[in-house]
N, C-alpha and C. Protein backbone atom coordinates (compact mmCIF):
# COMPACT_ATOMS: atom_id res chain seq x y z
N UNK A 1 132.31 135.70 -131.91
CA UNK A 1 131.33 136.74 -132.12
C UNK A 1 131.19 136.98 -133.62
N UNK A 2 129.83 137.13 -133.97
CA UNK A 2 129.72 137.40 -135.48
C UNK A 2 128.91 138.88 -135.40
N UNK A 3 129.64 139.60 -136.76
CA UNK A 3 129.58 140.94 -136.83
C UNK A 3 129.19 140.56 -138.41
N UNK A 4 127.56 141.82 -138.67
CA UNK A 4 127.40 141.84 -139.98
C UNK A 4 127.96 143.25 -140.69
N UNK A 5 128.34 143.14 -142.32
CA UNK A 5 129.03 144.04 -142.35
C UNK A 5 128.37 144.41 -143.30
N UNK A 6 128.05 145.55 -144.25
CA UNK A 6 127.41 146.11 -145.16
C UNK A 6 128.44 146.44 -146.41
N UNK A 7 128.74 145.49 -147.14
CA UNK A 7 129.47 145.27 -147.84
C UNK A 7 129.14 146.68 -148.78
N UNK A 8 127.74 146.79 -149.77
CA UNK A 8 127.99 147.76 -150.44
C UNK A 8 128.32 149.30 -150.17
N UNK A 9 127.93 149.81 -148.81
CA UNK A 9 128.13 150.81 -148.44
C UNK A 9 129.81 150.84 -147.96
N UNK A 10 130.25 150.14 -148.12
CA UNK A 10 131.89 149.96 -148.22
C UNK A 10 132.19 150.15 -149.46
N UNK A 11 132.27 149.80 -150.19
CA UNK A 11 132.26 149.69 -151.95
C UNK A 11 132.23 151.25 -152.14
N UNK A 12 130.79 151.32 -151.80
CA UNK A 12 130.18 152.88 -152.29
C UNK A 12 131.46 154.23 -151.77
N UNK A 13 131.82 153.62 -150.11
CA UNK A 13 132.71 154.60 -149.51
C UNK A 13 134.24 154.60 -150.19
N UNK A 14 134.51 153.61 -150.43
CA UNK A 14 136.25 153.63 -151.43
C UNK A 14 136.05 153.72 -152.41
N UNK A 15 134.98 154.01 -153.21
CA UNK A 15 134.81 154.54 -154.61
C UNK A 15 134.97 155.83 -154.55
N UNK A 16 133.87 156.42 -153.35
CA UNK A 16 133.75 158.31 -153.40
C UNK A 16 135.53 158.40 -152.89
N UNK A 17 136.18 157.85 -151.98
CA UNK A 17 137.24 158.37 -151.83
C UNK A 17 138.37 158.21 -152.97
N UNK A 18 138.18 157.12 -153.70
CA UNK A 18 139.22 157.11 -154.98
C UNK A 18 138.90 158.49 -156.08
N UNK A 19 138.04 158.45 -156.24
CA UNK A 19 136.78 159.74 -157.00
C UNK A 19 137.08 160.68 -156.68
N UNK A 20 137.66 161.27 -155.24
CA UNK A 20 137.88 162.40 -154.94
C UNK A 20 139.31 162.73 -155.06
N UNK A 21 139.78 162.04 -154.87
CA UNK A 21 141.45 162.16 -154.60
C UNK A 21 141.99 161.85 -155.59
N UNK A 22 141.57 161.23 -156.67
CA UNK A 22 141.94 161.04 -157.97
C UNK A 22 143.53 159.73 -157.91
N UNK A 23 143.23 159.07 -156.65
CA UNK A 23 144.41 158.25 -156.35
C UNK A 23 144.11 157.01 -155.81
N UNK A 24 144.72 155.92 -156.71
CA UNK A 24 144.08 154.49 -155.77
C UNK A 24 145.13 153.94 -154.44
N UNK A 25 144.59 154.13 -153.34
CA UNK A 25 144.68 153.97 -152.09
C UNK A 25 145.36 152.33 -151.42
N UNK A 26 146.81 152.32 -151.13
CA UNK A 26 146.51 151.45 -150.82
C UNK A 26 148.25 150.72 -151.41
N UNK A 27 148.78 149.66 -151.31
CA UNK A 27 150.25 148.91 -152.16
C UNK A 27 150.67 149.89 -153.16
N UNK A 28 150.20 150.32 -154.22
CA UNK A 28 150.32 150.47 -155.23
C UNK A 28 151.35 151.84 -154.60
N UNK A 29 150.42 152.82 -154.10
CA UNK A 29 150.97 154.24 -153.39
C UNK A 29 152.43 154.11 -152.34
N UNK A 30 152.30 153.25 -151.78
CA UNK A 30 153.27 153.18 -150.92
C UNK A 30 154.72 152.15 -151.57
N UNK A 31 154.30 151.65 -152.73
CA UNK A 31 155.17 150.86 -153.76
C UNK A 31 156.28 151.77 -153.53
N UNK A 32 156.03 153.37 -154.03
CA UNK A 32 156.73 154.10 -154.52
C UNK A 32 158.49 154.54 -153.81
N UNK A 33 157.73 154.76 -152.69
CA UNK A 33 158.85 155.12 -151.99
C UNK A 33 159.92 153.96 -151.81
N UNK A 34 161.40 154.13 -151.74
CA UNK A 34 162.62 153.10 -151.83
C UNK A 34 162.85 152.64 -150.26
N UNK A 35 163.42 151.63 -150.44
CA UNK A 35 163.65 150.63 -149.35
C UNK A 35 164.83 151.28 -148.57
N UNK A 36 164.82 151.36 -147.47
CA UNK A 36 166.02 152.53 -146.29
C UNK A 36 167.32 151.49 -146.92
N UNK A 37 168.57 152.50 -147.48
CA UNK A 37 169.58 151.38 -147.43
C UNK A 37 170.42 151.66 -146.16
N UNK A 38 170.40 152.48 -145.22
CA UNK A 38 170.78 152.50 -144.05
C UNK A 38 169.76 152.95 -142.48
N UNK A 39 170.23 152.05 -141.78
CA UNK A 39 169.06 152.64 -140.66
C UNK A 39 169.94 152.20 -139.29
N UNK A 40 169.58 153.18 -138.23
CA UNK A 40 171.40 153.56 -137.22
C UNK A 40 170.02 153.83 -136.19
N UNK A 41 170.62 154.19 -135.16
CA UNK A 41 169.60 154.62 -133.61
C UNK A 41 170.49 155.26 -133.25
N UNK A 42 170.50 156.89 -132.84
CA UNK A 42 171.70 156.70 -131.38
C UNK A 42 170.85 157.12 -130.34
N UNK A 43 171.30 156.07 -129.49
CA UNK A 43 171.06 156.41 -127.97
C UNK A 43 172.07 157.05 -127.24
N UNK A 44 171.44 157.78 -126.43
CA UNK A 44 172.22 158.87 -125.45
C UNK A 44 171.46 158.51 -123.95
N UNK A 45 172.21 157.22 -123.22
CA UNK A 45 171.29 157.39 -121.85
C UNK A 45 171.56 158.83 -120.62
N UNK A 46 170.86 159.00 -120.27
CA UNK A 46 170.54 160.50 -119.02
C UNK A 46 169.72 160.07 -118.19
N UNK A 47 170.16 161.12 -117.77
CA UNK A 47 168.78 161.31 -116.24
C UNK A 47 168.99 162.47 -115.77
N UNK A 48 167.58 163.16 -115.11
CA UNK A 48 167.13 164.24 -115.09
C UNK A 48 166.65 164.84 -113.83
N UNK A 49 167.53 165.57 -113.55
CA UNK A 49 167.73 166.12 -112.01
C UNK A 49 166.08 167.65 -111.69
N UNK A 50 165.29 167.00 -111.19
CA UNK A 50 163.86 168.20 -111.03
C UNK A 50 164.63 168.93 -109.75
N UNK A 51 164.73 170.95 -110.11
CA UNK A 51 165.07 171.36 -108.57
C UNK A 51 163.96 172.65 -108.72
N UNK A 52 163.09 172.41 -107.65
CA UNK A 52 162.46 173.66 -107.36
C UNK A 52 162.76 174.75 -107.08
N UNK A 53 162.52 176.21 -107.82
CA UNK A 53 162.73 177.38 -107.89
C UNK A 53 162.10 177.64 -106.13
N UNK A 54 163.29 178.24 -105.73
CA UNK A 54 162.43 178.85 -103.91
C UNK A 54 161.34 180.02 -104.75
N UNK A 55 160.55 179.59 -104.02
CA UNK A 55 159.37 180.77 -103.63
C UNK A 55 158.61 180.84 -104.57
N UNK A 56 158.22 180.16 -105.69
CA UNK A 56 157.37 180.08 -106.88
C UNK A 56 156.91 178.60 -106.98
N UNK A 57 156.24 178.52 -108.08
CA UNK A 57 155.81 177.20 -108.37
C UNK A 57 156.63 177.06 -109.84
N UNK A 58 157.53 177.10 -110.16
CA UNK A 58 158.27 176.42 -111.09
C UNK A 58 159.30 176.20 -111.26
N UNK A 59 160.08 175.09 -111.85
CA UNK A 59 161.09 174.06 -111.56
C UNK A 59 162.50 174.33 -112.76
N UNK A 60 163.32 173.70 -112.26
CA UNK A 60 164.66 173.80 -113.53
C UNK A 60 164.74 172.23 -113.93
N UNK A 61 165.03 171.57 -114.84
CA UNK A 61 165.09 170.50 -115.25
C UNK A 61 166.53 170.16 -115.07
N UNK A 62 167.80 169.88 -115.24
CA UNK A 62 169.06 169.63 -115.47
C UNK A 62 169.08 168.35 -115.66
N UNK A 63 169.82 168.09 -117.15
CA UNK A 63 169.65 166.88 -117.71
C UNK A 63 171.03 166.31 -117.60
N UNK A 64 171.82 165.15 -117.45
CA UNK A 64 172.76 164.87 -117.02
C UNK A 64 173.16 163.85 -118.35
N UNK A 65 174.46 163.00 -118.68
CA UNK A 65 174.53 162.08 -119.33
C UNK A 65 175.28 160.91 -118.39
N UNK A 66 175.64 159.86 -118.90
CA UNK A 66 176.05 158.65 -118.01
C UNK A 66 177.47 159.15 -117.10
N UNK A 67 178.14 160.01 -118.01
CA UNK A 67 179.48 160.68 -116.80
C UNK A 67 178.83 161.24 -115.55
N UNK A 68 177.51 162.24 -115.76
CA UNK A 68 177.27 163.12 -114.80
C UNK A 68 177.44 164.70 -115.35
N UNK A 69 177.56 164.69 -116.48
CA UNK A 69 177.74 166.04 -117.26
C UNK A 69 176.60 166.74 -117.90
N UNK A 70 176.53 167.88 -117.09
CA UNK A 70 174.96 168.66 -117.52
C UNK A 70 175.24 168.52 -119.26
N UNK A 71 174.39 168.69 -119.94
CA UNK A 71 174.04 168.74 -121.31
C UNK A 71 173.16 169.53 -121.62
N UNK A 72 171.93 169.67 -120.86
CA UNK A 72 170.69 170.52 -121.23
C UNK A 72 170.44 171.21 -119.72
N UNK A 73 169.43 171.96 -120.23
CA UNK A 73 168.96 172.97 -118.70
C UNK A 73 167.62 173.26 -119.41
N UNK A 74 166.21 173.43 -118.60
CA UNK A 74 165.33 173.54 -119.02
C UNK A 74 164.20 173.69 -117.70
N UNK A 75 163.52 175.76 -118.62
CA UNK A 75 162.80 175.79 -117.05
C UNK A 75 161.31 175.74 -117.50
N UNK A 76 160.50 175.52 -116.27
CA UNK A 76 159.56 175.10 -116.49
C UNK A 76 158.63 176.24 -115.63
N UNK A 77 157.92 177.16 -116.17
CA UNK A 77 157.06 178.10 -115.18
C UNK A 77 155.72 178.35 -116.05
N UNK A 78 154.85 177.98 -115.51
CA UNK A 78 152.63 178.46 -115.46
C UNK A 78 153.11 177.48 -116.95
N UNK A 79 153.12 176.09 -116.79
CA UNK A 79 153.02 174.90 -117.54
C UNK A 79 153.99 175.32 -119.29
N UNK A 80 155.07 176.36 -119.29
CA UNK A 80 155.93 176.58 -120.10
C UNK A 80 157.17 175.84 -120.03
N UNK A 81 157.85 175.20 -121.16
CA UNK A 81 158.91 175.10 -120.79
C UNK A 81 160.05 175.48 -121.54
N UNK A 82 161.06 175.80 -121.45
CA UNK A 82 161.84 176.35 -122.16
C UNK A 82 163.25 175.94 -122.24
N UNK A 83 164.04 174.94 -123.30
CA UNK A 83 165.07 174.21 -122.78
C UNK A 83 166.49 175.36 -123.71
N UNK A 84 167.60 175.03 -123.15
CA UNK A 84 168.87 175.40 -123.61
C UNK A 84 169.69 174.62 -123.58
């Protein structure tokens, strides 16, 4: 598929934005910042027990970890939720 492109009205548009911002856009900007000398993940696997409140429409969350040990609690009522 061939797409025509309007080269100067491109030109024209990264000029007004360099013009405005008083900053050229682009390697130069992101040069700046330093290279991570450390980078880690932690994972925490869970799973998450849904128990309905009797007689309302909203739920308790109880979040578990791989032992089976609550960690979090979190309720959920008229699309709020609220964790501890």
């Amino acid at each position: 598929m061939r797409r025509n492109i309007n080269i100067a009205a491109a030109s024209v548009t990264l000029a007004a934005l360099v013009a405005v911002s008083g900053a050229v856009i682009g390697a130069q900007q992101a040069a700046r910042y330093p290279a991570p000398s450390n980078v880690w993940t932690d994972v925490r696997f869970s799973y998450v027990i849904a128990i309905p409140k009797a007689g309302s429409s909203s739920w308790l969350f109880d979040q578990h970890d791989q032992w089976g040990q609550s960690f979090a609690e979190c309720d959920l009522a008229q699309r709020t939720m609220s964790c501890q």
